[in-house]
Protein backbone atom coordinates (compact mmCIF):
# COMPACT_ATOMS: atom_id res chain seq x y z
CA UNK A 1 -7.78 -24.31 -7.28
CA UNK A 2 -8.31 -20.70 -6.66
CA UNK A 3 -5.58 -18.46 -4.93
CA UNK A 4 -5.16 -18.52 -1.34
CA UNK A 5 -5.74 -14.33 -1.77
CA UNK A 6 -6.65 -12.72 -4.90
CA UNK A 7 -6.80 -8.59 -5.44
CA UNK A 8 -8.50 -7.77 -8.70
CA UNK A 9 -8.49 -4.14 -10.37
CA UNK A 10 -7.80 -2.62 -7.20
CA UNK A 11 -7.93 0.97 -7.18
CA UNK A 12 -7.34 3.57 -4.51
CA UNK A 13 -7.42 7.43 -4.70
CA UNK A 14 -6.48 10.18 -2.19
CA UNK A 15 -7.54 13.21 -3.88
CA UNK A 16 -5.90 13.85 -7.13
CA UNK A 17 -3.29 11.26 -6.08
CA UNK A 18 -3.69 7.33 -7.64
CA UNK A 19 -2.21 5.20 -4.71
CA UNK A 20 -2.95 1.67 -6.50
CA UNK A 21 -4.28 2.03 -10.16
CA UNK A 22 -6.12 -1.01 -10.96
CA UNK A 23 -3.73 -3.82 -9.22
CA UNK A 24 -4.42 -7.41 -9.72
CA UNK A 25 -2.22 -9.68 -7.23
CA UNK A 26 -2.91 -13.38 -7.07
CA UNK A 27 -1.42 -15.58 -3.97
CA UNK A 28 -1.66 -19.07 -3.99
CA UNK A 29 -1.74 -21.45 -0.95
CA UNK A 30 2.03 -22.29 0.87
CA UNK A 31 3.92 -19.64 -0.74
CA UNK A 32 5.73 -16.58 0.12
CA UNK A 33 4.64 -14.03 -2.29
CA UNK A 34 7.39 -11.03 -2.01
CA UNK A 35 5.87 -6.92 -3.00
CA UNK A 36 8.33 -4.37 -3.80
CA UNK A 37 8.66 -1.17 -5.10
CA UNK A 38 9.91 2.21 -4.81
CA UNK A 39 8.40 4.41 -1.76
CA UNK A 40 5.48 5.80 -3.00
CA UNK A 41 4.68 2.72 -5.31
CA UNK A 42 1.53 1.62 -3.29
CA UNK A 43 2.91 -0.95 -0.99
CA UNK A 44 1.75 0.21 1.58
CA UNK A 45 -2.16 1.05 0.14
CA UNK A 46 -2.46 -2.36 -1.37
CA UNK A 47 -1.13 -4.51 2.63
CA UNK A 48 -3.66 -1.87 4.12
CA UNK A 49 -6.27 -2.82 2.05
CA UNK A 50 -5.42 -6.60 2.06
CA UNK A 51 -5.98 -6.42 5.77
CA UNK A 52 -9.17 -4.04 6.03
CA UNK A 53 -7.84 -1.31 7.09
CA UNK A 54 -8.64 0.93 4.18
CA UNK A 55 -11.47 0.05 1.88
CA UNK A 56 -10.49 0.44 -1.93
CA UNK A 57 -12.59 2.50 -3.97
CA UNK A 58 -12.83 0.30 -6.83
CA UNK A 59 -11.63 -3.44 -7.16
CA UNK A 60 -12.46 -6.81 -5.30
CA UNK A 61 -10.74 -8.98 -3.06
CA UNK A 62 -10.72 -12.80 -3.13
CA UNK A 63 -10.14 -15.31 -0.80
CA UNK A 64 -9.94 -18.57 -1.77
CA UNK A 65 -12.24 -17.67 -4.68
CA UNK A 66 -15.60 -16.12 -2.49
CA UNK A 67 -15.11 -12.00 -2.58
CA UNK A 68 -14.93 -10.43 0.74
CA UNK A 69 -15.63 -6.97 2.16
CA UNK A 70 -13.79 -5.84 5.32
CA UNK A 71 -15.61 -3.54 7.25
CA UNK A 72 -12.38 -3.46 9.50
CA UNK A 73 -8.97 -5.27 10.05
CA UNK A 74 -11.12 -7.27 12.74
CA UNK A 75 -13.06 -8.60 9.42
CA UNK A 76 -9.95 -9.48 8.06
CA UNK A 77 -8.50 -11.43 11.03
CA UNK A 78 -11.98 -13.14 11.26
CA UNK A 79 -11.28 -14.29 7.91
CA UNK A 80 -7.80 -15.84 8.62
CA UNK A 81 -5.89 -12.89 7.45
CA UNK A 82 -3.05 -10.92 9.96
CA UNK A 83 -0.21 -8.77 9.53
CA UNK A 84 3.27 -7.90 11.10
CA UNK A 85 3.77 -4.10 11.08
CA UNK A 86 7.22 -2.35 10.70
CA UNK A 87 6.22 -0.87 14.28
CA UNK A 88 4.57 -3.53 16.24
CA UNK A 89 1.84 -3.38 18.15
CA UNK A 90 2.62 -4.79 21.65
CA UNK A 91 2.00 -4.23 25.38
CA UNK A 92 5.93 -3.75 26.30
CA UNK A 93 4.55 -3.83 30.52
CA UNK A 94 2.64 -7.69 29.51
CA UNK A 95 4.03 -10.50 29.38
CA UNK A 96 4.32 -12.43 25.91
CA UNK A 97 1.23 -14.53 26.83
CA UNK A 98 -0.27 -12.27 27.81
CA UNK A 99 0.33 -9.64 24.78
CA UNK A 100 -0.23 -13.05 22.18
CA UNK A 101 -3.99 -14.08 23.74
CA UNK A 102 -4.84 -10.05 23.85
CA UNK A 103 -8.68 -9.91 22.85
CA UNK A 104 -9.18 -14.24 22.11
CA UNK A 105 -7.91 -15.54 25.93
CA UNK A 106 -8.89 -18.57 27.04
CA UNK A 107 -11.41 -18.64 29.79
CA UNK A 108 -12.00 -21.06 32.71
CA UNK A 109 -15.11 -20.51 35.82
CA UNK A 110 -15.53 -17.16 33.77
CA UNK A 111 -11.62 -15.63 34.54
CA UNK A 112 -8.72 -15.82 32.11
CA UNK A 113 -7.19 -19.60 31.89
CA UNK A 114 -3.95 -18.37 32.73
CA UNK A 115 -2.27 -21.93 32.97
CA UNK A 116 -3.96 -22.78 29.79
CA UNK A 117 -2.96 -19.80 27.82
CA UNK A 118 1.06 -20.02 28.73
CA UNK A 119 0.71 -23.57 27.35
CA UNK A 120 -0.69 -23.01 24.33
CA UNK A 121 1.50 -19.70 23.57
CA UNK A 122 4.69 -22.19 24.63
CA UNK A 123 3.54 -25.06 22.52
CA UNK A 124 3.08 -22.37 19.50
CA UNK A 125 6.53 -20.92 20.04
CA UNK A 126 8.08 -24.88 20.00
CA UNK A 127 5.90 -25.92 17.09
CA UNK A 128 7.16 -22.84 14.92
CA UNK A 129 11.01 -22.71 16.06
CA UNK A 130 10.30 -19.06 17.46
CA UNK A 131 12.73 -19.19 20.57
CA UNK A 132 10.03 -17.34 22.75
CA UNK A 133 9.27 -17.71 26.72
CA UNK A 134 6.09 -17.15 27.14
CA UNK A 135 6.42 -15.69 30.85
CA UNK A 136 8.68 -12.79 29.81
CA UNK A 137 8.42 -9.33 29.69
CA UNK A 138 7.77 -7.65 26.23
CA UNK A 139 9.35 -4.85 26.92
CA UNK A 140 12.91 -6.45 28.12
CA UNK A 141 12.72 -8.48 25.00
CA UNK A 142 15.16 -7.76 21.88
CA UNK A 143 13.32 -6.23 18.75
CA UNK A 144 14.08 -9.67 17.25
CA UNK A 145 12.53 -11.60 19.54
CA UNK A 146 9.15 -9.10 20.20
CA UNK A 147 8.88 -9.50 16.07
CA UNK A 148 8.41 -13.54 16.85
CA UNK A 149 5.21 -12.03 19.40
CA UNK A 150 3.88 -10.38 17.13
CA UNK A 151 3.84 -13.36 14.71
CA UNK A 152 2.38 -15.58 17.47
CA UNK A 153 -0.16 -13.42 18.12
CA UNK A 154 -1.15 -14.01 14.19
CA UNK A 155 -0.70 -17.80 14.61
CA UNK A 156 -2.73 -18.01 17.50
CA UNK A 157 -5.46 -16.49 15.72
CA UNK A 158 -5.30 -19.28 13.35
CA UNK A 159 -3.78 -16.47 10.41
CA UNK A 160 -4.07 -18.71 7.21
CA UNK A 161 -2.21 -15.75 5.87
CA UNK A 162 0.92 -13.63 7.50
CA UNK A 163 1.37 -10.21 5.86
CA UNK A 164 4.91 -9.13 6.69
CA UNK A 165 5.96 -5.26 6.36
CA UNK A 166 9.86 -5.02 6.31
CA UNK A 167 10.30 -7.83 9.07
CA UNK A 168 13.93 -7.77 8.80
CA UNK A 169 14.53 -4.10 9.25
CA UNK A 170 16.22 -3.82 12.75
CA UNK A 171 17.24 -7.35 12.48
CA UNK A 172 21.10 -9.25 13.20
CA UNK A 173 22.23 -11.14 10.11
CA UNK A 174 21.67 -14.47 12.90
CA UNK A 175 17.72 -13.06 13.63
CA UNK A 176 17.46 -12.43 10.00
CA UNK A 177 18.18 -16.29 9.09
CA UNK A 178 16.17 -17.82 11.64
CA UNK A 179 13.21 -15.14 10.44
CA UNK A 180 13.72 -16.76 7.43
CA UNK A 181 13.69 -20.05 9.34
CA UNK A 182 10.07 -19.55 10.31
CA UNK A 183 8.95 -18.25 7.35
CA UNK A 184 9.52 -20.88 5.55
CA UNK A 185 8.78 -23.19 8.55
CA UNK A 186 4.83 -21.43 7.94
CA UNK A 187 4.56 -22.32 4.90
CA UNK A 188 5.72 -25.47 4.76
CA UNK A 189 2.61 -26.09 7.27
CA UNK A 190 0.46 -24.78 4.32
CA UNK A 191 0.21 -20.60 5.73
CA UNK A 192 0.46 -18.16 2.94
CA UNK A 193 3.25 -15.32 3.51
CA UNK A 194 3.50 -12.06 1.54
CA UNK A 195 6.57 -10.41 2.42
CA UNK A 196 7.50 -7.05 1.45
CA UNK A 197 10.50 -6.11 1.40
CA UNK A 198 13.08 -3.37 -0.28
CA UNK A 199 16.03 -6.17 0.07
CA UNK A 200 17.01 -7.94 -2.98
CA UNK A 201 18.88 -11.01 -1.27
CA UNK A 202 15.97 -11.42 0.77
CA UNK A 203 13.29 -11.22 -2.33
CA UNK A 204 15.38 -13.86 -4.06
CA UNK A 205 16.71 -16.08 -0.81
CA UNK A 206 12.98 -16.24 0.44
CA UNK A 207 10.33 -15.78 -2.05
CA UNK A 208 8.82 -18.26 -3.87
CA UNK A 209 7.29 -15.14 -6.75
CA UNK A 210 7.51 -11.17 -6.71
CA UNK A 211 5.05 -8.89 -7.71
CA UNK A 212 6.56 -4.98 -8.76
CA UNK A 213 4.85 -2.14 -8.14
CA UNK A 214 5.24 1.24 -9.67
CA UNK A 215 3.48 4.50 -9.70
CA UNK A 216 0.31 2.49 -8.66
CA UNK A 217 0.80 -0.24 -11.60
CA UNK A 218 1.77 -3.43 -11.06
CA UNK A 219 5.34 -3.50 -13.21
CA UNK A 220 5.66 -6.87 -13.29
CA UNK A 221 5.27 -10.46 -11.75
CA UNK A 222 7.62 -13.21 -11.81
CA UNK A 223 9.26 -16.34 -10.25
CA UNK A 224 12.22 -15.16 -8.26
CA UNK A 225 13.98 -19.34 -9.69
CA UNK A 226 13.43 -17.32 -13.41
CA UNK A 227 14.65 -13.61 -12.71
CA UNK A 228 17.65 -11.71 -11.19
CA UNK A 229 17.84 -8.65 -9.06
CA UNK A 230 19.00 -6.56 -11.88
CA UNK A 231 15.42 -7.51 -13.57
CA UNK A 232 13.93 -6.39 -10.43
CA UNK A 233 15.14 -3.35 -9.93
CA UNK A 234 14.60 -2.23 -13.88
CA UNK A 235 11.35 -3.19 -13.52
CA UNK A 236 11.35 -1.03 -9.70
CA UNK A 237 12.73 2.15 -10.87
CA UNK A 238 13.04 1.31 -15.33
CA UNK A 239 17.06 1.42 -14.82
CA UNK A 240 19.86 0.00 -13.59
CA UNK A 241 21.18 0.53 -10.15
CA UNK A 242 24.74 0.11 -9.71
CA UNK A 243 25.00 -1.80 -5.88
CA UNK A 244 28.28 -1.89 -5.25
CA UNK A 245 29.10 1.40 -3.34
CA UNK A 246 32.54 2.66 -4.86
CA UNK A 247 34.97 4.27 -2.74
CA UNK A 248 38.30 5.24 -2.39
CA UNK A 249 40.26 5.48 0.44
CA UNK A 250 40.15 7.58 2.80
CA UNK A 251 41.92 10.60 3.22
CA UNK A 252 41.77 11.41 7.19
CA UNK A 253 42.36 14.65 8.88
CA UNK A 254 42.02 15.65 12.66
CA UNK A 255 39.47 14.62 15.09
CA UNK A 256 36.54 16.38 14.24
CA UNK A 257 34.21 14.23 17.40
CA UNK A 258 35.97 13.07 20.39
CA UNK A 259 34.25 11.35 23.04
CA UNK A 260 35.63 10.65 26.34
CA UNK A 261 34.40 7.94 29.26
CA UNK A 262 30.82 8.94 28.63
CA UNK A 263 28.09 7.11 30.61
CA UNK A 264 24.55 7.47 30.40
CA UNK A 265 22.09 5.56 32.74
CA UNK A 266 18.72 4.23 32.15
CA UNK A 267 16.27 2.49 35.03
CA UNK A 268 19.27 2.49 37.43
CA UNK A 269 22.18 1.27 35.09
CA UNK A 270 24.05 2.14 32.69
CA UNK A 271 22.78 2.45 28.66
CA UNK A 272 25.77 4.15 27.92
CA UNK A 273 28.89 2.37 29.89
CA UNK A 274 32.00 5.10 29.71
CA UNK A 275 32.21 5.04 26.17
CA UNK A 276 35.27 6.62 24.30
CA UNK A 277 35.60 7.22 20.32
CA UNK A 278 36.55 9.47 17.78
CA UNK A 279 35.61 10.30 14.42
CA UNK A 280 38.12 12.25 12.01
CA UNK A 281 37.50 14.24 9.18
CA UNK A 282 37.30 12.30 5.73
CA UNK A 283 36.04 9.15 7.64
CA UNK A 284 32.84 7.12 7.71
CA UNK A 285 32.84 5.35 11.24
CA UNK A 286 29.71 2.78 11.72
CA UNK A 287 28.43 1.51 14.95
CA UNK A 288 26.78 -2.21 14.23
CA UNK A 289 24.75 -3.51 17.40
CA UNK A 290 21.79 -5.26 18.29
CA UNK A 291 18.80 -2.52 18.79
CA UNK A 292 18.75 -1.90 22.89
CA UNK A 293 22.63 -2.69 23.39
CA UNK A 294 22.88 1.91 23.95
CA UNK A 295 23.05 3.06 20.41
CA UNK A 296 20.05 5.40 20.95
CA UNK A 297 21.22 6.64 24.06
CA UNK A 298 24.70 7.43 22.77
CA UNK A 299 23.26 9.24 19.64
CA UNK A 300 20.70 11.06 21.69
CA UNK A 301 23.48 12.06 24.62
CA UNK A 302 26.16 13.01 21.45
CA UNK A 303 23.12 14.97 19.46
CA UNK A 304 21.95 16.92 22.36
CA UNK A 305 18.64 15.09 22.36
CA UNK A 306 19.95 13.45 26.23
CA UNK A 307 22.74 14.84 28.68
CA UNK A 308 25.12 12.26 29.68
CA UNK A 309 25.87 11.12 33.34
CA UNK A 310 29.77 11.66 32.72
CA UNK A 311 31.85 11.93 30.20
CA UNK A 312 32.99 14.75 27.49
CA UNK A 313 31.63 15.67 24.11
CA UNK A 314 33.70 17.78 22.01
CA UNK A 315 32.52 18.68 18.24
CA UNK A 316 35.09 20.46 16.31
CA UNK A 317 37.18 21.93 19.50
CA UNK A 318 34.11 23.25 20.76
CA UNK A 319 32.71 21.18 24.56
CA UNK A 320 28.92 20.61 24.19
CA UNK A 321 28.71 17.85 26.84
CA UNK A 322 26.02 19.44 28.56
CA UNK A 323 24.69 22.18 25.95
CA UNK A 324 21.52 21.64 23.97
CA UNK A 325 20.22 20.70 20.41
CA UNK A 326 20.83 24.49 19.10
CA UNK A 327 24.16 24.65 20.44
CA UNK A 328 25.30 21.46 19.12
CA UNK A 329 24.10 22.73 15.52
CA UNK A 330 26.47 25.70 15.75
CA UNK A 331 29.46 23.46 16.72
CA UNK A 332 28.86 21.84 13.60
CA UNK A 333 26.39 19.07 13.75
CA UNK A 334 24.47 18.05 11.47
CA UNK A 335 21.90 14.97 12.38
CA UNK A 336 19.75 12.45 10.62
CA UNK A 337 17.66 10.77 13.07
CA UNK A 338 16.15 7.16 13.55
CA UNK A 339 12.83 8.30 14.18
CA UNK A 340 12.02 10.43 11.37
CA UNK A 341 8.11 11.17 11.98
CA UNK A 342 8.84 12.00 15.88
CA UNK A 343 12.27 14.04 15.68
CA UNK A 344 13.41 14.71 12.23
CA UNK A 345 10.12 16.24 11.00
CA UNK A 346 7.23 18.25 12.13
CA UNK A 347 4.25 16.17 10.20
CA UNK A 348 1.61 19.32 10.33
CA UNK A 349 4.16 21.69 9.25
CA UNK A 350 4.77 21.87 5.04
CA UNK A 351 7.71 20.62 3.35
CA UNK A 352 9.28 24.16 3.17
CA UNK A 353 9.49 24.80 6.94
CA UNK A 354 10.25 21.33 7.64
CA UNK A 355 13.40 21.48 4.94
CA UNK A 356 14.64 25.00 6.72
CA UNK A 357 14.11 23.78 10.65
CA UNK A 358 17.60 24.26 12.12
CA UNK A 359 19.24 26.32 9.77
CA UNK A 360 16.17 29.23 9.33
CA UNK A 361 18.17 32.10 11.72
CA UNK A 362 20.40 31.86 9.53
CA UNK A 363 21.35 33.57 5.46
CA UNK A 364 19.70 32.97 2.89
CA UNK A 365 16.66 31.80 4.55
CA UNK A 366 16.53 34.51 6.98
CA UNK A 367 17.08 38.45 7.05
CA UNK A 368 17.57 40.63 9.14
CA UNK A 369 15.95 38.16 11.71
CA UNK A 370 12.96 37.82 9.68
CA UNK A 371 12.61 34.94 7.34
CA UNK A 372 12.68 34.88 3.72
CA UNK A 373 9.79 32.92 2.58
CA UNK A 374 10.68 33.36 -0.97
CA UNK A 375 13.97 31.67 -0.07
CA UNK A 376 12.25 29.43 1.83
CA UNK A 377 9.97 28.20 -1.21
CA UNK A 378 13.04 27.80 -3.64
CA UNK A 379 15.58 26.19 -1.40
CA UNK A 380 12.61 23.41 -1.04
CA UNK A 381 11.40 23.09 -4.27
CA UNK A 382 15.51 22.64 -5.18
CA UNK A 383 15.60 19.68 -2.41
CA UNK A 384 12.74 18.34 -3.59
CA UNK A 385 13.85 17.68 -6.80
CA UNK A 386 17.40 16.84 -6.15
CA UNK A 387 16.01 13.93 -3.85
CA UNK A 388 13.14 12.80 -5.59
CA UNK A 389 10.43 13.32 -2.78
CA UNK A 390 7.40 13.09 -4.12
CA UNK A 391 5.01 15.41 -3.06
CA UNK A 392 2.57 18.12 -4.80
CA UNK A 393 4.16 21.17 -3.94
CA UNK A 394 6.36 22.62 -1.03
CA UNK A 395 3.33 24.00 0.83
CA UNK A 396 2.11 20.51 1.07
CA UNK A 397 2.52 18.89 4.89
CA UNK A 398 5.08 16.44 5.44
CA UNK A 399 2.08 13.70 7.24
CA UNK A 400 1.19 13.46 3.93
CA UNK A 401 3.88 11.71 2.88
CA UNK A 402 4.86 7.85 2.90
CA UNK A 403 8.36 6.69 5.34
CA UNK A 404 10.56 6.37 2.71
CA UNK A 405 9.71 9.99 1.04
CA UNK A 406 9.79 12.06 4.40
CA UNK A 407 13.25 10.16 4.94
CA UNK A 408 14.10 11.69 1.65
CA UNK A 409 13.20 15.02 2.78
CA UNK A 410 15.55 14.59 6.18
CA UNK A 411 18.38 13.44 4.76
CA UNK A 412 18.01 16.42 1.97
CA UNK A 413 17.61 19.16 4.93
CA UNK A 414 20.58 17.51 6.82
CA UNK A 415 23.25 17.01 3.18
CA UNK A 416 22.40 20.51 2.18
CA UNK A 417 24.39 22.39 4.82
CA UNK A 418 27.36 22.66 5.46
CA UNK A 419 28.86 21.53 8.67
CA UNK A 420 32.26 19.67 9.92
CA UNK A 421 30.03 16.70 11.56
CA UNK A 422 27.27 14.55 10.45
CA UNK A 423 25.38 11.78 12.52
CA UNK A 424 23.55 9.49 10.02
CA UNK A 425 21.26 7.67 12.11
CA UNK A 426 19.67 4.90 10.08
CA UNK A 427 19.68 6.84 7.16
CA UNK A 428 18.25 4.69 4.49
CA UNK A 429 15.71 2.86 6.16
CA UNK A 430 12.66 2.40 4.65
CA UNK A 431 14.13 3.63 1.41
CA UNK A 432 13.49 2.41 -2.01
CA UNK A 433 16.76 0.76 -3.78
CA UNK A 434 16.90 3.55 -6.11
CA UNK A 435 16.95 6.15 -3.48
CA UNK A 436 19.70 3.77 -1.12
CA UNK A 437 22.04 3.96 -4.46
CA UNK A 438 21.51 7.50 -4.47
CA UNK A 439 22.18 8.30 -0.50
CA UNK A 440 24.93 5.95 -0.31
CA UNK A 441 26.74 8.20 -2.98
CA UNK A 442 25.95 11.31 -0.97
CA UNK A 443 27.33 10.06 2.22
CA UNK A 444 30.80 9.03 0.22
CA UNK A 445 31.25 12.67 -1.12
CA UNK A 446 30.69 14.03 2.12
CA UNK A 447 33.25 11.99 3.70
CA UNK A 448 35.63 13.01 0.45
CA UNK A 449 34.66 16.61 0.87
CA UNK A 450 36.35 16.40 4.32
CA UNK A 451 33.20 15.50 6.61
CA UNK A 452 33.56 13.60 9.71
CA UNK A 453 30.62 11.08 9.31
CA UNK A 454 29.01 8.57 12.43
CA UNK A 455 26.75 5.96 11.28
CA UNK A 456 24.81 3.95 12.37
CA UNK A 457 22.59 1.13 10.66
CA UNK A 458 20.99 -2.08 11.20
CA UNK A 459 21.85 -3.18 7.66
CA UNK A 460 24.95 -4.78 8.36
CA UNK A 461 25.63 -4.52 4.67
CA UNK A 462 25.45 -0.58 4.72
CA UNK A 463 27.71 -0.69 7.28
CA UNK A 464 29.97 -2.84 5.89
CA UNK A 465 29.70 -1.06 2.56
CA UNK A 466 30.29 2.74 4.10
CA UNK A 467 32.21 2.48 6.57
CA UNK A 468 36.27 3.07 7.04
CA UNK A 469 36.04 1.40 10.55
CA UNK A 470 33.17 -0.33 12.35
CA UNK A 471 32.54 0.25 16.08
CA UNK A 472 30.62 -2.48 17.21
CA UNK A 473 28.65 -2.23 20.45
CA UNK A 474 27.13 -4.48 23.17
CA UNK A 475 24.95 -3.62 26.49
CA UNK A 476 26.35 -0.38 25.96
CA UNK A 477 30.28 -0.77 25.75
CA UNK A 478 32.34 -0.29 22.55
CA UNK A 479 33.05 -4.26 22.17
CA UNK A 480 35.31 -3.58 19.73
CA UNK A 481 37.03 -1.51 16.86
CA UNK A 482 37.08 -3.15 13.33
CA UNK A 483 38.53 -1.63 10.02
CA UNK A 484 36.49 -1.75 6.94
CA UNK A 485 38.87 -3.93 5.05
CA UNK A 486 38.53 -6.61 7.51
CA UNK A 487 35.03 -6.89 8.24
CA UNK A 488 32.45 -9.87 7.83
CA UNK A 489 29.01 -10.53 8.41
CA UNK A 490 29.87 -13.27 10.59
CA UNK A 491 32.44 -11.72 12.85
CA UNK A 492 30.69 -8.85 13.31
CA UNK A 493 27.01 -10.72 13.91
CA UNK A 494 29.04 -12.81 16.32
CA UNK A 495 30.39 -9.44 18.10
CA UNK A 496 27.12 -8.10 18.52
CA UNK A 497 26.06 -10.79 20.12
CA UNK A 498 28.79 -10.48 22.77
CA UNK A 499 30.48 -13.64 21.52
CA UNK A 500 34.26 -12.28 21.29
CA UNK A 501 35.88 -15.55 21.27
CA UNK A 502 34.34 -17.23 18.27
CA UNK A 503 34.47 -14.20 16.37
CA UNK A 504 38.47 -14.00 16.38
């Protein structure tokens, strides 16, 4: 039989730059076919083309055989073909039903079949073990459970074939299994999955074959039952990666963050419930939570980004409780955001500015008030090729750029300077395992050097792997206080999930 989905010599150009160079990729019926690569690889080209929205400029794709030409993602959906983005596209003020039969509801006397539509969105959820009530309210809903709407909406489209781009990025260990759970749960019902992914576990745990790209080329393509992760990751980046992050211990000093009773409130109660921590020099301290239990308010309120209800900030001696983002730079912040498009980068602006924002008043970018754009140019093109972030030149603008390689360039501007604190917010997400490696080294010397470090991460294994002691936190209180040395994925899943008792 012919694959389910077959790309043949695809090819995709964006001026001189050679996204996908000639890619074949065959997926057969029932499988889960994992993609991976380093950013910049052509991941992301190849799903976008899979699912119409880009049309390659040379190549052919095949489904089941017959060649098909999307004229839009509609053309693909028509065809049985859907995909689950890293951001998802949902109503968060609709209900799930409502959100899942968006554009295909079913009708009755003319009106939308309300009755009918809950039923069939409920009997979807039960069939496919996806935990969902259809009456709810996107937007109260964990990230976990919105990612099972988003797949619904695919299955009640009838998607022969589930594209899935890093599903398990802001997952718990617990959603992560039962992801896994319906993955598998999809194709043993005879859907196709292709799952990419820059997680080894979950390439070999889940995937039934794994195609490599790199630089455009397909690297390789192999059964994950006949290879190891070492293979994949030579045939990634064409060396080893050592994934074990070595550390000593660490050397503390005093207090360089101190937090005190702080409270931040969101739609009437509190994100942020009187919250008190401390972070000393020499130390890595992680925060592990569920996405929504007040990790973004806390960062935001101890960044500047949001003032706190009540409570105290203090950043090397100096009180910035209520001052703003500048201010909290010269106490000695320095910040690598979640959201690296929206806060840690200006996308029109080139790579040089973007690598000198929040340190440009200052020698030896600036003079005499004036900056230096000489200095400018050769502090970037340094960064640039200490982190790897591939791009044509420094002029170049940063929208140009895929996720992974404008993180690179945001967690180069933040490691370059000097400062007492550093908030790591997410910091390898979307990363390729080369560049994780490399980061994960970065963050260890800085904590050596004498840096006060605050992570935070929804890789439970980064966390686990960085940090000294773990703060875990649920609906917005400090649940508990963990040291590195004694820290599991199961304890700490269970203490992010409020569950104190069985985690003891």
């Amino acid at each position: 039989m012919a694959p389910e989905l077959a790309a043949i010599g695809i090819v995709k150009r964006y001026g001189s730059l050679v996204a996908n160079d000639h890619v074949d990729l065959a997926v057969e019926r029932g499988e889960v076919h994992v993609v991976m690569g380093e950013n910049g690889a052509g991941k992301s080209t190849l799903m976008s083309i899979l699912y119409g929205m880009q049309a390659p400029d040379e190549g052919r794709i095949l489904l089941l055989g017959s060649e098909v030409r999307y004229r839009s993602a509609l053309d693909a959906i028509a065809e049985g073909v859907s995909m689950v983005h890293q951001a998802f596209k949902l109503f968060n003020s609709l209900t799930v039903w409502e959100n899942v039969v968006y554009g295909c509801e079913p009708q009755r006397a003319g009106f939308v079949d309300r009755a009918a539509a809950i039923t069939k969105v409920g009997a979807l959820a039960q069939r496919y073990h996806l935990g969902v009530d259809p009456s709810a309210i996107v937007g109260r809903l964990s990230v976990g459970v919105r990612q099972r709407v988003e797949i619904l909406k695919a299955l009640h489209r009838d998607a022969r074939i589930l594209i899935l781009d890093e599903p398990t990025a802001v997952l718990t260990p617990q959603e992560r299994d039962a992801l896994l759970a319906v993955i598998r749960n999809l194709t043993a019902s005879g859907r196709t999955v292709i799952f990419v992914t820059h997680k080894l576990h979950e390439a070999m745990a889940i995937g039934d074959r794994v195609t490599v790209l790199r630089d455009g080329r397909v690297a390789a393509s192999m059964t994950t039952k006949e290879t190891s992760p070492s293979e994949i990751i030579r045939a990634m980046i064409g060396r080893a990666v050592n994934l074990m992050v070595e550390k000593g211990p660490a050397k503390l000093g005093a207090a360089v963050l101190k937090v005190d009773s702080l409270t931040v409130q969101r739609a009437g109660r509190p994100a942020v419930d009187r919250v008190s921590l401390a972070v000393r020099a020499g130390e890595i301290v992680g925060i592990a939570g569920v996405a929504g239990n007040g990790q973004t308010e806390l960062i935001e309120a101890l960044t500047g980004l949001l003032p706190p209800d009540q409570g105290r900030v203090e950043i090397a001696g100096h009180d910035v409780t209520r001052r703003d983002v500048e201010q909290h730079r010269r106490a000695g912040l320095a910040y690598i955001p979640e959201d690296r498009a929206a806060t840690g980068a200006a996308p029109e602006a080139s790579a040089a500015d973007n690598l000198a924002m929040g340190y440009h008043r200052a020698p030896p970018l600036a003079r005499r008030g004036l900056l230096d754009h000489r200095a400018l140019a050769a502090h970037a093109r340094r960064l640039i090729a200490r982190f790897g972030v591939r791009i044509g030149s420094e002029a170049d603008e940063v929208g140009s750029l895929s996720g992974g390689n404008l993180q690179k360039l945001v967690v180069a501007r933040e490691l370059s300077h000097e400062g007492p604190l550093l908030i790591a917010e997410q910091p390898t997400r979307g990363v390729d395992v080369g560049a994780t490696e490399f980061i994960h080294r970065l963050l260890i010397a800085e904590r050596d050097k004498g840096r006060a470090i605050l992570l935070v991460s929804a890789e439970l294994s980064e966390i686990m792997a960085l940090s000294d002691r773990i703060l875990v936190m649920f609906e917005g209180r400090v649940l508990a206080d963990v040291p590195g040395t004694e820290a599991d994925e199961e304890t700490l899943g269970f203490l992010m999930a409020g569950r104190i008792r069985e985690a003891a």
